[in-house]
C-alpha atoms as a PDB file:
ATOM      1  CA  UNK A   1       0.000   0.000   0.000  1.00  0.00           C
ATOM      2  CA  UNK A   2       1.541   3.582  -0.876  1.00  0.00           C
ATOM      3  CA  UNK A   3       2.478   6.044   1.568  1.00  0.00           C
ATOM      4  CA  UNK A   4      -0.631   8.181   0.945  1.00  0.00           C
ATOM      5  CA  UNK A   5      -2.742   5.370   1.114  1.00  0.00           C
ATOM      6  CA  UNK A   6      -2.085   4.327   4.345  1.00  0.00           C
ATOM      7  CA  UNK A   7      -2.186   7.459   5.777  1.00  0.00           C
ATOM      8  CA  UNK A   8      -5.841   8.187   4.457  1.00  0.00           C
ATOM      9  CA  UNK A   9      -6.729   5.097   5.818  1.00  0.00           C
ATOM     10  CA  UNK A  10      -4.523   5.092   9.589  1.00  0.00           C
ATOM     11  CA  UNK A  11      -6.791   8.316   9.617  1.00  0.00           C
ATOM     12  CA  UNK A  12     -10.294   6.982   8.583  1.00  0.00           C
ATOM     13  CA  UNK A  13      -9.613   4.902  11.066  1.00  0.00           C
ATOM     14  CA  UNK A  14      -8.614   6.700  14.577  1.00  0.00           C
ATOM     15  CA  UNK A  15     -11.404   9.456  13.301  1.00  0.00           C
ATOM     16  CA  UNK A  16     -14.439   6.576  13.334  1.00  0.00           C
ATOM     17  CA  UNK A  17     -13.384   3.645  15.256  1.00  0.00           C
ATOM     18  CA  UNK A  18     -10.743   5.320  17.669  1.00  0.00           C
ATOM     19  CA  UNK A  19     -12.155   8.296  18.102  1.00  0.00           C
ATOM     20  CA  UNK A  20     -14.067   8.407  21.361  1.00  0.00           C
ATOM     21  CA  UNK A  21     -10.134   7.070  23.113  1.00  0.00           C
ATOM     22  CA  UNK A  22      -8.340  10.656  22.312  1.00  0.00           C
ATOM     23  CA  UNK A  23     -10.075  12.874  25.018  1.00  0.00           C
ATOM     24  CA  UNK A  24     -10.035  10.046  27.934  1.00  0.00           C
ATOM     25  CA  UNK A  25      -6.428   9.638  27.504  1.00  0.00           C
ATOM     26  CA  UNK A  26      -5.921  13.394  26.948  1.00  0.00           C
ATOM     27  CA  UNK A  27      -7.834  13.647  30.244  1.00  0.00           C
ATOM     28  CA  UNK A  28      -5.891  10.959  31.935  1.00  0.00           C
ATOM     29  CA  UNK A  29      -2.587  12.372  30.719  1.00  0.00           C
ATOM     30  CA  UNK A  30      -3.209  15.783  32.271  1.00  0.00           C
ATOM     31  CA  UNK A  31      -4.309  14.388  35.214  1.00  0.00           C
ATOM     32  CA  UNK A  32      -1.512  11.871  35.769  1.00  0.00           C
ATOM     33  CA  UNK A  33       1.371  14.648  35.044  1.00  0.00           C
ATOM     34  CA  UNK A  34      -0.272  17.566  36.010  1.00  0.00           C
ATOM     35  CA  UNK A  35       1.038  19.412  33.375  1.00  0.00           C
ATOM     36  CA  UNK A  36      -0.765  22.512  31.791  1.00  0.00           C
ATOM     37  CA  UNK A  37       1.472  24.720  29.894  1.00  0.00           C
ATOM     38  CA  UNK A  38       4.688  25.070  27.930  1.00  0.00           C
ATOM     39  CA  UNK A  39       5.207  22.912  25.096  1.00  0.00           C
ATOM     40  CA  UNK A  40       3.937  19.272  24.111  1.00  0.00           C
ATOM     41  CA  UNK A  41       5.551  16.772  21.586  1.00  0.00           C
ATOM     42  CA  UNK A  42       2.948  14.317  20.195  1.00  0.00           C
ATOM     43  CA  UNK A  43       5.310  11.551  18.487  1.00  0.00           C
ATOM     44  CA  UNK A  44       4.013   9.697  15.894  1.00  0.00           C
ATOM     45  CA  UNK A  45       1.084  11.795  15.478  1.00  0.00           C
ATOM     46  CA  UNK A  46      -0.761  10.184  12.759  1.00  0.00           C
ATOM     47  CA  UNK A  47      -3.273  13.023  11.886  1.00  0.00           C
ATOM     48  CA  UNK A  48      -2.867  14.258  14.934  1.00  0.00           C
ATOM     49  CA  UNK A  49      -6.153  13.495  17.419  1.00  0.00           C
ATOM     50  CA  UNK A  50      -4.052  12.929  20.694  1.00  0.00           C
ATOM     51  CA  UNK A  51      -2.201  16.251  19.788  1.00  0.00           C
ATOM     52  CA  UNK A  52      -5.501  18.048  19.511  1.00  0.00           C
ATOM     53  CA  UNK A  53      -7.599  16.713  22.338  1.00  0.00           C
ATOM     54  CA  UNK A  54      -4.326  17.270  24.765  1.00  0.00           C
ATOM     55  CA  UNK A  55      -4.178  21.284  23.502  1.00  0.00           C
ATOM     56  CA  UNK A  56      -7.819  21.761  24.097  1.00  0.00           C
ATOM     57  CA  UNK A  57      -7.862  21.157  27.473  1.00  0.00           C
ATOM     58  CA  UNK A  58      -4.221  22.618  28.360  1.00  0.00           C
ATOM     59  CA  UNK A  59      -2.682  26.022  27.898  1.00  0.00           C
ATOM     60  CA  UNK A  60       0.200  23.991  25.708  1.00  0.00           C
ATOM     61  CA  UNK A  61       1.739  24.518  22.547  1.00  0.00           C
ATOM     62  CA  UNK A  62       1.616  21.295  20.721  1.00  0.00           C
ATOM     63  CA  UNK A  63       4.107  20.006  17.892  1.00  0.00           C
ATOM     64  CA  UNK A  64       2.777  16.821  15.999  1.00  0.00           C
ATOM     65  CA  UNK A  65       5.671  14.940  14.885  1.00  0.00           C
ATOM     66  CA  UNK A  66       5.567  12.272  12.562  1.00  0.00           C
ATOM     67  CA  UNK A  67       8.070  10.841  10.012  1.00  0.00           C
ATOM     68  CA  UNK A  68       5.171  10.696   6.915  1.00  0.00           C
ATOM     69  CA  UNK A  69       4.215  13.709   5.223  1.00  0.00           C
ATOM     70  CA  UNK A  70       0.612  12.715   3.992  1.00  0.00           C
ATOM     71  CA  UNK A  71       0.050  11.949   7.713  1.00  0.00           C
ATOM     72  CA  UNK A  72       0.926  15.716   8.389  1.00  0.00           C
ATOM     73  CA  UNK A  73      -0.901  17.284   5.643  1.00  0.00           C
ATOM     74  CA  UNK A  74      -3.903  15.332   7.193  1.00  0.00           C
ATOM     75  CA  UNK A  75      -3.094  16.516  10.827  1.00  0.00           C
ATOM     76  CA  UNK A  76      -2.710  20.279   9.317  1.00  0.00           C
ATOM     77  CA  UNK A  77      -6.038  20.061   8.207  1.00  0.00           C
ATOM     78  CA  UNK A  78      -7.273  18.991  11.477  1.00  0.00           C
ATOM     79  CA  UNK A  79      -5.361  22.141  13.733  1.00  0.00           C
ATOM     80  CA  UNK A  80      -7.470  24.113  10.661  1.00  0.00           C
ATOM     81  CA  UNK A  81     -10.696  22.580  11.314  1.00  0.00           C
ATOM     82  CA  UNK A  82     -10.238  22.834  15.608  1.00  0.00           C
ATOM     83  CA  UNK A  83      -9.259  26.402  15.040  1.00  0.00           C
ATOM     84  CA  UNK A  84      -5.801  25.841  16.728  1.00  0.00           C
ATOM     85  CA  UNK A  85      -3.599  27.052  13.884  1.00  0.00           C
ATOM     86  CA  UNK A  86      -2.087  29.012  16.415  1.00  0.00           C
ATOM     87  CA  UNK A  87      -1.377  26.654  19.077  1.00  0.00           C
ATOM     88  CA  UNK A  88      -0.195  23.627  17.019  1.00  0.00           C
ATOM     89  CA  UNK A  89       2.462  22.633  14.849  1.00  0.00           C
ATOM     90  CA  UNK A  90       3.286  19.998  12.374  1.00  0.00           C
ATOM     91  CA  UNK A  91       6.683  18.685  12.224  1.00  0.00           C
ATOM     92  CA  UNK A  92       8.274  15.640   9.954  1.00  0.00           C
ATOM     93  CA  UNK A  93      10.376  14.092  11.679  1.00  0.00           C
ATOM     94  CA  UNK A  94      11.196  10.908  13.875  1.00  0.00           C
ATOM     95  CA  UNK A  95      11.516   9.763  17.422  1.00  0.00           C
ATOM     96  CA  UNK A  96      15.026   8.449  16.916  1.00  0.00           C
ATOM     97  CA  UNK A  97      16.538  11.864  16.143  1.00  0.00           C
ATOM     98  CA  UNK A  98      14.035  14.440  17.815  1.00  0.00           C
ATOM     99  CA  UNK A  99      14.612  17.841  15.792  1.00  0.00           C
ATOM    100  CA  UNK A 100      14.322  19.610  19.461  1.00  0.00           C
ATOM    101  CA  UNK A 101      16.986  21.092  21.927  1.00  0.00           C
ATOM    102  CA  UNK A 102      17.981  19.373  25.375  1.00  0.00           C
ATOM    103  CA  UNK A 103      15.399  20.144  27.651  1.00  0.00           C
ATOM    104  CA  UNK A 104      12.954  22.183  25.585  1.00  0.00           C
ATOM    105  CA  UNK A 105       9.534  19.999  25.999  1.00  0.00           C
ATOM    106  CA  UNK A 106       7.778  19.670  28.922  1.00  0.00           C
ATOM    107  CA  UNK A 107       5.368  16.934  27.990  1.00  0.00           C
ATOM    108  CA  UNK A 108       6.181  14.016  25.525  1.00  0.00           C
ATOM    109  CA  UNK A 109       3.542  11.941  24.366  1.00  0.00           C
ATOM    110  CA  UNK A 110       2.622   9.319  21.887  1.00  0.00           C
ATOM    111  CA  UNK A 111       0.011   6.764  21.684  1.00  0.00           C
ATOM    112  CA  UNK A 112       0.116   3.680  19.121  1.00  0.00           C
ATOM    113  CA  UNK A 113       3.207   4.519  17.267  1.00  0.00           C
ATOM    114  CA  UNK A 114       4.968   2.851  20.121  1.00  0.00           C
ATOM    115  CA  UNK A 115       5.025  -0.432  18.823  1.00  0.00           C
ATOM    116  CA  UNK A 116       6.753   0.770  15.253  1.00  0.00           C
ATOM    117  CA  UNK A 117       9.681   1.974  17.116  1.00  0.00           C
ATOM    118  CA  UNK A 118      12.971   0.123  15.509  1.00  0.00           C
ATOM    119  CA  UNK A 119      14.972   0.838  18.124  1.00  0.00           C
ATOM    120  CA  UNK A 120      13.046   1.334  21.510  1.00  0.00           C
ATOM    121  CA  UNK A 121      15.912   1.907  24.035  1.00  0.00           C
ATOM    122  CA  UNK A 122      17.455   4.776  21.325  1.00  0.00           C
ATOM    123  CA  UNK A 123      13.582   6.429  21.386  1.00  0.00           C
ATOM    124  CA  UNK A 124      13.564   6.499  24.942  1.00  0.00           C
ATOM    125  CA  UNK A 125      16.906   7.996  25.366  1.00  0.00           C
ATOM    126  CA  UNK A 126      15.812  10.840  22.791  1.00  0.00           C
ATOM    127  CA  UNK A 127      12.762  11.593  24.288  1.00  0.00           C
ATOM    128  CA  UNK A 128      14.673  11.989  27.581  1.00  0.00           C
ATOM    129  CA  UNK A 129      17.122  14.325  26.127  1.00  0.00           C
ATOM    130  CA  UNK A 130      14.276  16.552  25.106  1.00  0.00           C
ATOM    131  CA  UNK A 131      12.388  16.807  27.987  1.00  0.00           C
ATOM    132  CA  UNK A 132      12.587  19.885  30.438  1.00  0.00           C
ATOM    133  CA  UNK A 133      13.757  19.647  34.247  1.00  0.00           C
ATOM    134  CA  UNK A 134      10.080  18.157  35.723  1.00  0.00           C
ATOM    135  CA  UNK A 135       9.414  16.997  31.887  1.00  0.00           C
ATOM    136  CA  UNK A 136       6.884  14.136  31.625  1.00  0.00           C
ATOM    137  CA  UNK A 137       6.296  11.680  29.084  1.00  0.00           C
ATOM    138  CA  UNK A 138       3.023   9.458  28.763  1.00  0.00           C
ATOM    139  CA  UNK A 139       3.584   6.444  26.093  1.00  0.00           C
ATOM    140  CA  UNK A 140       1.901   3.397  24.946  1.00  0.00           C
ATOM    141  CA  UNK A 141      -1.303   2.265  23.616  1.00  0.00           C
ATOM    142  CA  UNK A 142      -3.998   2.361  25.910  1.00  0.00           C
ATOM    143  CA  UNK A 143      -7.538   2.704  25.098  1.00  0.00           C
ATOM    144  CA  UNK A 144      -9.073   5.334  28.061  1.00  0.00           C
ATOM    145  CA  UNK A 145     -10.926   2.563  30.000  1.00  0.00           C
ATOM    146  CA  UNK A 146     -12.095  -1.653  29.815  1.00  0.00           C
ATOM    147  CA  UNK A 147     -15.214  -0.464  27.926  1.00  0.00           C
ATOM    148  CA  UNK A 148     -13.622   2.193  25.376  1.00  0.00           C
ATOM    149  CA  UNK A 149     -11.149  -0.724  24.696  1.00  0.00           C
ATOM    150  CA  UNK A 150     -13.836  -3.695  24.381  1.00  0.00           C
ATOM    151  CA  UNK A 151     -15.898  -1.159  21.705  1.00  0.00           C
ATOM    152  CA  UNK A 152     -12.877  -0.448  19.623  1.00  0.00           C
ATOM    153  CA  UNK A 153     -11.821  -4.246  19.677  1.00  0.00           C
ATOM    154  CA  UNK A 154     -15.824  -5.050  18.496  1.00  0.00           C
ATOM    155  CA  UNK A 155     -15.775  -2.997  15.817  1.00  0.00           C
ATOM    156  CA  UNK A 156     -12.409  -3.431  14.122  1.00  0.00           C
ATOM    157  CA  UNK A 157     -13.513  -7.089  14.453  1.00  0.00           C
ATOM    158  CA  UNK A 158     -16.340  -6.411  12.871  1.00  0.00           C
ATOM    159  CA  UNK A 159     -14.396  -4.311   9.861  1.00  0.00           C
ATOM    160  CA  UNK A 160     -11.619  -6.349   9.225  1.00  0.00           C
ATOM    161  CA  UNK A 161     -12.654 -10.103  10.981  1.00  0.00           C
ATOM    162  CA  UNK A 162      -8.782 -11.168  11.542  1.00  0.00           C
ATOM    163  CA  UNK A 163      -7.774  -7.341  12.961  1.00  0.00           C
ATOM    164  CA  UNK A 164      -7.212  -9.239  16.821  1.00  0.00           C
ATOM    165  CA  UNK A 165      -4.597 -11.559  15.212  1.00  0.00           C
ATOM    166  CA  UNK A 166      -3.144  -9.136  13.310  1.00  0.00           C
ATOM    167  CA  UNK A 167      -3.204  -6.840  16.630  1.00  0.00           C
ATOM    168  CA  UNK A 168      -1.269  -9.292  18.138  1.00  0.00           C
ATOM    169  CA  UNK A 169       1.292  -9.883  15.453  1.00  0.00           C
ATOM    170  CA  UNK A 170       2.823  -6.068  15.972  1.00  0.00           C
ATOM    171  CA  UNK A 171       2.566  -5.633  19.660  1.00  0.00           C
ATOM    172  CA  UNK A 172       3.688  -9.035  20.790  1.00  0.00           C
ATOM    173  CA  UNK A 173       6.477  -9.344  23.246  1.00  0.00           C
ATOM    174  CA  UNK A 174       5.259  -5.479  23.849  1.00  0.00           C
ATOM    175  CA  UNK A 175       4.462  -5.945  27.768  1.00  0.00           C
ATOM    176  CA  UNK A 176       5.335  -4.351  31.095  1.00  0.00           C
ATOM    177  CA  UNK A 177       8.529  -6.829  31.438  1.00  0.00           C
ATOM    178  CA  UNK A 178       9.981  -5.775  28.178  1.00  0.00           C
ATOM    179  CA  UNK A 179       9.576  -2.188  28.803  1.00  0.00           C
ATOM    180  CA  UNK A 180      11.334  -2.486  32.182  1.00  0.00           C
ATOM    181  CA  UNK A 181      14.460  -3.776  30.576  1.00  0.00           C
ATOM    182  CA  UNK A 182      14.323  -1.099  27.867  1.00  0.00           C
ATOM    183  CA  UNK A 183      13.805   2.123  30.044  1.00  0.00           C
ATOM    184  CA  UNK A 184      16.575   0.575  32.380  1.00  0.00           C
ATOM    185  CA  UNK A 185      18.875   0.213  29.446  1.00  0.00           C
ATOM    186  CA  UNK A 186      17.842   3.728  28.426  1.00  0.00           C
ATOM    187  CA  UNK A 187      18.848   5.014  31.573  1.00  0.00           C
ATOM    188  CA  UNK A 188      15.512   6.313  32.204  1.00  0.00           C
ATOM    189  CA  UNK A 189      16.550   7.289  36.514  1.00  0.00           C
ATOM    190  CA  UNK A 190      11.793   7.351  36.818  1.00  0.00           C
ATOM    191  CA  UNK A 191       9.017   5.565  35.513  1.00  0.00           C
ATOM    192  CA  UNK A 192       5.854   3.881  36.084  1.00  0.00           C
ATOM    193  CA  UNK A 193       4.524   1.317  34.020  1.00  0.00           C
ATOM    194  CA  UNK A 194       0.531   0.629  33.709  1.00  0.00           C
ATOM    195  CA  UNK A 195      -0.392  -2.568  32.394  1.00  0.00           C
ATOM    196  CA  UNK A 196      -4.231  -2.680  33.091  1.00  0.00           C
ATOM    197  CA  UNK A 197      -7.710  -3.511  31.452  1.00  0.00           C
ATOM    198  CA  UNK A 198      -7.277   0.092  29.411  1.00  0.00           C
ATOM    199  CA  UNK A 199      -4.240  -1.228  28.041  1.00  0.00           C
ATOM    200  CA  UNK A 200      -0.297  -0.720  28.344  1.00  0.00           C
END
């Protein structure tokens, strides 16, 4: 499938199926870091719903990063269309060589693009370097809650009929044991790992 392609459809996607996940975790993610203003990375954006929902409720600037420019021109339109042109940013780009300073962000985040990582323990280490003193960084791919997670599971099912196997296939060996080794070997000094009903 070409480039475009995919994007178009990564997006169809997280704006029908996924959509009702963005604001719970944007909710959960200012609530867990308590983090309200400066500047927020959303890595592997996609077109850019996590990036959006997080800006609404914070008084952040948000740069959507992503290494594929059709999913950018996608998450452009979408600042457009939420009227955040001026509080959002696209950026190409990719989470092994963050185009940002030491210490410049003050919240990381990224959810789903987690698994597509080549080289986890060099990601971690770069989105260390970037964050601020009192930085946070919420990762993974959680769905909200049990229910928001059961929903999206039914009706990918019910799209694609063989979407849990294929689930499976990219975010095996993806669990809470795994990422303790890599954010150890990334030198990462503070973390907490969930691992619960909502996902990891």
């Amino acid at each position: 499938m070409d480039e475009e392609k995919k994007a178009l459809e990564f997006d169809e996607i997280a704006s029908n199926v996924f959509a009702p996940i963005y604001s719970v975790i944007a909710s959960q993610i200012k609530e867990k870091t308590n983090i309200n203003k400066g500047t927020c990375l959303d890595i592997g954006c996609g077109g850019g719903h996590l990036g959006a929902e997080v800006t609404k409720i914070t008084n952040m600037f948000t740069f959507l990063l992503d290494i594929s420019p059709y999913a950018l021109k996608i998450a452009d339109n979408r600042i457009k269309n939420n009227d955040l042109d001026y509080r959002m940013e696209t950026l190409c780009g990719d989470v092994h060589n963050i185009p940002f300073e030491d210490e410049t962000i003050e919240l990381a985040i990224s959810r789903g693009s987690i698994w597509f990582w080549e080289d986890q323990v060099k990601a971690f280490k770069e989105i260390y370097r970037v964050l601020s003193k009192g930085g946070c960084a919420y990762i993974g791919g959680g769905y909200g809650n049990a229910k928001l997670k059961k929903e999206v599971f039914e009706k990918m099912e019910a799209r694609e009929g063989d979407w849990e196997e294929r689930r499976k296939g990219f975010v095996k060996d993806n669990n809470a044991e795994k990422f303790n080794r890599i954010l150890t070997e990334a030198n990462i000094p503070s973390y907490e790992i969930i691992d619960d009903d909502s996902g990891l």
